[in-house]
N, C-alpha and C. Protein backbone atom coordinates (compact mmCIF):
# COMPACT_ATOMS: atom_id res chain seq x y z
N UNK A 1 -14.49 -35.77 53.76
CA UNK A 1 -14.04 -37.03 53.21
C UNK A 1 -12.77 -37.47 53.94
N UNK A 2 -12.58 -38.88 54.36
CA UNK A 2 -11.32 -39.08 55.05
C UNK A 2 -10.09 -39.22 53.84
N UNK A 3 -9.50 -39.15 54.45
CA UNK A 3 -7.88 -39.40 53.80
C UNK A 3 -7.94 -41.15 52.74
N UNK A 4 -8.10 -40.75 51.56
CA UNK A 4 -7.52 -42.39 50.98
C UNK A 4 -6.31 -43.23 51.71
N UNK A 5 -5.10 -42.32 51.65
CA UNK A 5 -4.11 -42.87 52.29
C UNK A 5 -4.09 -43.27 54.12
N UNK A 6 -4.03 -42.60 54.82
CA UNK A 6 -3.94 -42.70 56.13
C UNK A 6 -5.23 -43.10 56.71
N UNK A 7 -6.32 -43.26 56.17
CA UNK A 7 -7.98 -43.35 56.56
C UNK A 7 -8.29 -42.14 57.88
N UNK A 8 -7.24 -41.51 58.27
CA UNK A 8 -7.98 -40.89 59.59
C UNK A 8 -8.32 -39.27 59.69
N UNK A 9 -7.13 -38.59 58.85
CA UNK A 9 -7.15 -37.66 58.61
C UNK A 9 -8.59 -37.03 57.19
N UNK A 10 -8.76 -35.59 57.29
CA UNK A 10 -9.96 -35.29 56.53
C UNK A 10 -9.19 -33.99 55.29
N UNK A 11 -9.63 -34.00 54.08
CA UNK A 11 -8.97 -33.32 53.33
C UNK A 11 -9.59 -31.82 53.67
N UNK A 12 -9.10 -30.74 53.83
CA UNK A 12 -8.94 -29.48 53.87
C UNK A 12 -8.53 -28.64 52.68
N UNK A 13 -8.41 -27.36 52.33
CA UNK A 13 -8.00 -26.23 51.66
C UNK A 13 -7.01 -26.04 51.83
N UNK A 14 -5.79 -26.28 51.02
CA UNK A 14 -4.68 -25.82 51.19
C UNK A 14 -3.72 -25.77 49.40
N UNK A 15 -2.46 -25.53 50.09
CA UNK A 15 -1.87 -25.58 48.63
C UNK A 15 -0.24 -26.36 49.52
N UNK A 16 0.21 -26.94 47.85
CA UNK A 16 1.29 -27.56 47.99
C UNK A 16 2.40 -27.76 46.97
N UNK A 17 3.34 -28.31 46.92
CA UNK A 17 4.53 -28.66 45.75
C UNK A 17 4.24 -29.61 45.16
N UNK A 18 3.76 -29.40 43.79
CA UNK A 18 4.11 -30.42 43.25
C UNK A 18 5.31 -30.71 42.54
N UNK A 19 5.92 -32.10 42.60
CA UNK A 19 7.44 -32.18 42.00
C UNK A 19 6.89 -33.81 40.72
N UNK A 20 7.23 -33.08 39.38
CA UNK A 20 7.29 -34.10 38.71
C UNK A 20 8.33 -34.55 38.23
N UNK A 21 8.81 -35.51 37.72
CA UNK A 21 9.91 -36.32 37.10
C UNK A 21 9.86 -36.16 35.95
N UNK A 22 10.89 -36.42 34.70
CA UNK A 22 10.83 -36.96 33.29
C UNK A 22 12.47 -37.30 33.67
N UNK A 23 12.49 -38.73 33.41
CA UNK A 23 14.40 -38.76 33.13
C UNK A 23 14.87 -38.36 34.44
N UNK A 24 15.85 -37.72 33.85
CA UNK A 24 16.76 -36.85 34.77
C UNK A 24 16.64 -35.12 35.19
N UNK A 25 15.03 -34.79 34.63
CA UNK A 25 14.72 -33.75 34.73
C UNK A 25 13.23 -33.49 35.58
N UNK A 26 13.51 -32.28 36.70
CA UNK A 26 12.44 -32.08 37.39
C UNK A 26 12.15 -30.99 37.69
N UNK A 27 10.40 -31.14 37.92
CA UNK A 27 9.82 -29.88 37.84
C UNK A 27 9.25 -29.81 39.30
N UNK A 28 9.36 -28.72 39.83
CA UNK A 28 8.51 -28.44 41.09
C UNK A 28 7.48 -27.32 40.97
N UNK A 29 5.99 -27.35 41.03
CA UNK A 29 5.34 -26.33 41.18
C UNK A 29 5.12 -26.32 42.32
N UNK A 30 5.11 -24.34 42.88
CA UNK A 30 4.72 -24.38 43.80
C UNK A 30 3.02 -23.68 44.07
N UNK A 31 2.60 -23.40 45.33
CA UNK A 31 1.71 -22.76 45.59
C UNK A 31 0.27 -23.25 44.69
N UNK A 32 0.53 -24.52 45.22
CA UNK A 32 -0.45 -25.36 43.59
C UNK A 32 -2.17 -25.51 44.82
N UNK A 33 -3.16 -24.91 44.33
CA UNK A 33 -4.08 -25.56 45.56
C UNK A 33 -4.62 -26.88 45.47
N UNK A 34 -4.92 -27.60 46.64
CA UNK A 34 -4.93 -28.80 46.49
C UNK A 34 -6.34 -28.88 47.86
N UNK A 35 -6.17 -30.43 48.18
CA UNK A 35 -7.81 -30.75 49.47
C UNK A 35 -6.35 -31.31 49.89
N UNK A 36 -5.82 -31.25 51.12
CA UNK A 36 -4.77 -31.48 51.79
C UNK A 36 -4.88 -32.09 53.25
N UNK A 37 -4.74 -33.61 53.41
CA UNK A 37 -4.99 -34.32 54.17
C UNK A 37 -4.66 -33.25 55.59
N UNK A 38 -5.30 -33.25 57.19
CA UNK A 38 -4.61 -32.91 57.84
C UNK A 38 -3.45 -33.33 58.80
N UNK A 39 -3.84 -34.76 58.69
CA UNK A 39 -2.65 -35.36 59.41
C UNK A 39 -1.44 -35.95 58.40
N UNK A 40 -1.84 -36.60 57.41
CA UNK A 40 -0.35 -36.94 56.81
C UNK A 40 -0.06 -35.80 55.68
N UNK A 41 -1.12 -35.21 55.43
CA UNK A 41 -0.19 -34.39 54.02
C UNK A 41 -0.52 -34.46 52.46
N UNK A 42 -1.54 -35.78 52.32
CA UNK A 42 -1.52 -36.38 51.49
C UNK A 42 -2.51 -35.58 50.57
N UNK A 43 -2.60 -35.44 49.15
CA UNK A 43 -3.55 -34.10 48.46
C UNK A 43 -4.03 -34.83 47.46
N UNK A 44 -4.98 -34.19 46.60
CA UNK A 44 -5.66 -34.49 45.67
C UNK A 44 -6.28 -32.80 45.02
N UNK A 45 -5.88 -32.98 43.89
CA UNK A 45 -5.82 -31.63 42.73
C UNK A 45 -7.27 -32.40 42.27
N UNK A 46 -8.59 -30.79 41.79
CA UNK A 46 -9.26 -31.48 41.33
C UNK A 46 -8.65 -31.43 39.67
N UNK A 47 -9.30 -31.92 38.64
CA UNK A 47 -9.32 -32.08 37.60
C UNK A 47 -8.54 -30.96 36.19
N UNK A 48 -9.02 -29.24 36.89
CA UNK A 48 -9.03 -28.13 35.89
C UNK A 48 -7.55 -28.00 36.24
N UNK A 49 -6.90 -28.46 37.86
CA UNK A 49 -5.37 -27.84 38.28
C UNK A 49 -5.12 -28.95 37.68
N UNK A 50 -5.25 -30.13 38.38
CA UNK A 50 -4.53 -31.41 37.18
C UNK A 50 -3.87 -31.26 35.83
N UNK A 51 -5.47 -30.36 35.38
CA UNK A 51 -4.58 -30.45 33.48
C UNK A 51 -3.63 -28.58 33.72
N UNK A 52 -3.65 -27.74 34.06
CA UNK A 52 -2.92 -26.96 34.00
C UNK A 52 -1.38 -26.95 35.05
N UNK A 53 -1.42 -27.87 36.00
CA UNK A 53 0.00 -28.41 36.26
C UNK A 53 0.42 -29.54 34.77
N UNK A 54 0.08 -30.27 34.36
CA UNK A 54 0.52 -31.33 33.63
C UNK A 54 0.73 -30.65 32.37
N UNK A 55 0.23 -29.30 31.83
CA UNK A 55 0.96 -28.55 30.46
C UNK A 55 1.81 -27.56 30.76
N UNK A 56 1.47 -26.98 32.27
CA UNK A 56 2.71 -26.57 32.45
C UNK A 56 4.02 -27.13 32.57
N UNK A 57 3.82 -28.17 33.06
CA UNK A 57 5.32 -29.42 33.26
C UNK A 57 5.82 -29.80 31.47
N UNK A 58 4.74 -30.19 31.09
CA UNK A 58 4.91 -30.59 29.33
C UNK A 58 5.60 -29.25 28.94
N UNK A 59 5.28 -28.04 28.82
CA UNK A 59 6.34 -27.08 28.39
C UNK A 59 7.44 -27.16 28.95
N UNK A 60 7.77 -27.47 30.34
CA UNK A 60 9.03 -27.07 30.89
C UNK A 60 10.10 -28.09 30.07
N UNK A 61 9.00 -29.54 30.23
CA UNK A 61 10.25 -30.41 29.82
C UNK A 61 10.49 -30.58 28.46
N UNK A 62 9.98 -30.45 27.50
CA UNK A 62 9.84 -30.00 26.16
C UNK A 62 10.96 -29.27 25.53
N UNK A 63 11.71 -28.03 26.58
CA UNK A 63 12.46 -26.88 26.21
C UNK A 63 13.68 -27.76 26.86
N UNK A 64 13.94 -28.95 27.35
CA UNK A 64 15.26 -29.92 27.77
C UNK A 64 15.45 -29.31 29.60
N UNK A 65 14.83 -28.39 30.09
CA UNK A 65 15.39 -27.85 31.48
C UNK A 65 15.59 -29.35 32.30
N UNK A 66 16.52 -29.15 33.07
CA UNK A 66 16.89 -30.08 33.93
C UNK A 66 16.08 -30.01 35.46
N UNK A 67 16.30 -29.10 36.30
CA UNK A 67 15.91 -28.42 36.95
C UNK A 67 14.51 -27.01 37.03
N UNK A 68 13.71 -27.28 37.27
CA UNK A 68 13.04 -25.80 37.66
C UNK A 68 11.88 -25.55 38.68
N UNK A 69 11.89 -24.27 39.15
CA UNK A 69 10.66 -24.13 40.00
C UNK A 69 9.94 -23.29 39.63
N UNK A 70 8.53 -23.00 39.73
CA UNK A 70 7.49 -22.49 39.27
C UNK A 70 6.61 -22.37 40.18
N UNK A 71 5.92 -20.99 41.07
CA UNK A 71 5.30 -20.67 41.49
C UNK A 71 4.03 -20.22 40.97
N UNK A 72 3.39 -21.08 41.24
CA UNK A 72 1.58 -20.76 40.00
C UNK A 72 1.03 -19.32 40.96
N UNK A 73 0.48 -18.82 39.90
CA UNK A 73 -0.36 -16.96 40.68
C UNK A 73 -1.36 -17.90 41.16
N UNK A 74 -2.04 -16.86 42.46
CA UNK A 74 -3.55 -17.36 43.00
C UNK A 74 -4.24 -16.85 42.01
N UNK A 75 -5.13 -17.94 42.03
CA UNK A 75 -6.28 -17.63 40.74
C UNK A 75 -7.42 -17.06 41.60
C-alpha cells in the first residue's frame, strides 16, 4: 500500500513513538509496532494497538503525570 501522506513511499513492519498530548501533559510510548512508511516515516497502528496505546495514555493521564515514557513489551 503506498503512503497516504507522501503517496510514494510503501508501509513496512516497524515500530515507533508514540507521543500524545492532554493539556500540559505528555505521554510518549515507545517500541509501539506500527506499518511504517519507508520514506517519510509516516505510520498507521492497526486497531487492537490503537485501543491499548489510548488506555494506556487514559491511565497515565488520569493519575495528573505531567511527563512520561513507556516502553510497551514485544507481544
Amino acid at each position: 500500500m503506498n503512503c497516504l501522506i507522501c503517496k510514494h513511499g510503501v508501509y513496512k513492519p516497524g515500530s515507533v513513538t508514540v507521543k500524545l498530548e492532554r493539556g500540559e501533559a505528555i505521554i510518549l510510548i515507545r517500541n509501539v509496532k506500527a506499518e511504517v512508511c519507508d520514506i517519510c516515516g509516516n505510520y498507521m497502528l492497526d486497531q487492537a494497538t490503537t485501543r491499548t496505546v489510548l488506555e494506556l495514555a487514559e491511565e497515565r493521564f488520569s493519575t495528573g503525570t505531567e511527563l512520561e515514557v513507556i516502553k510497551l513489551k514485544a507481544a
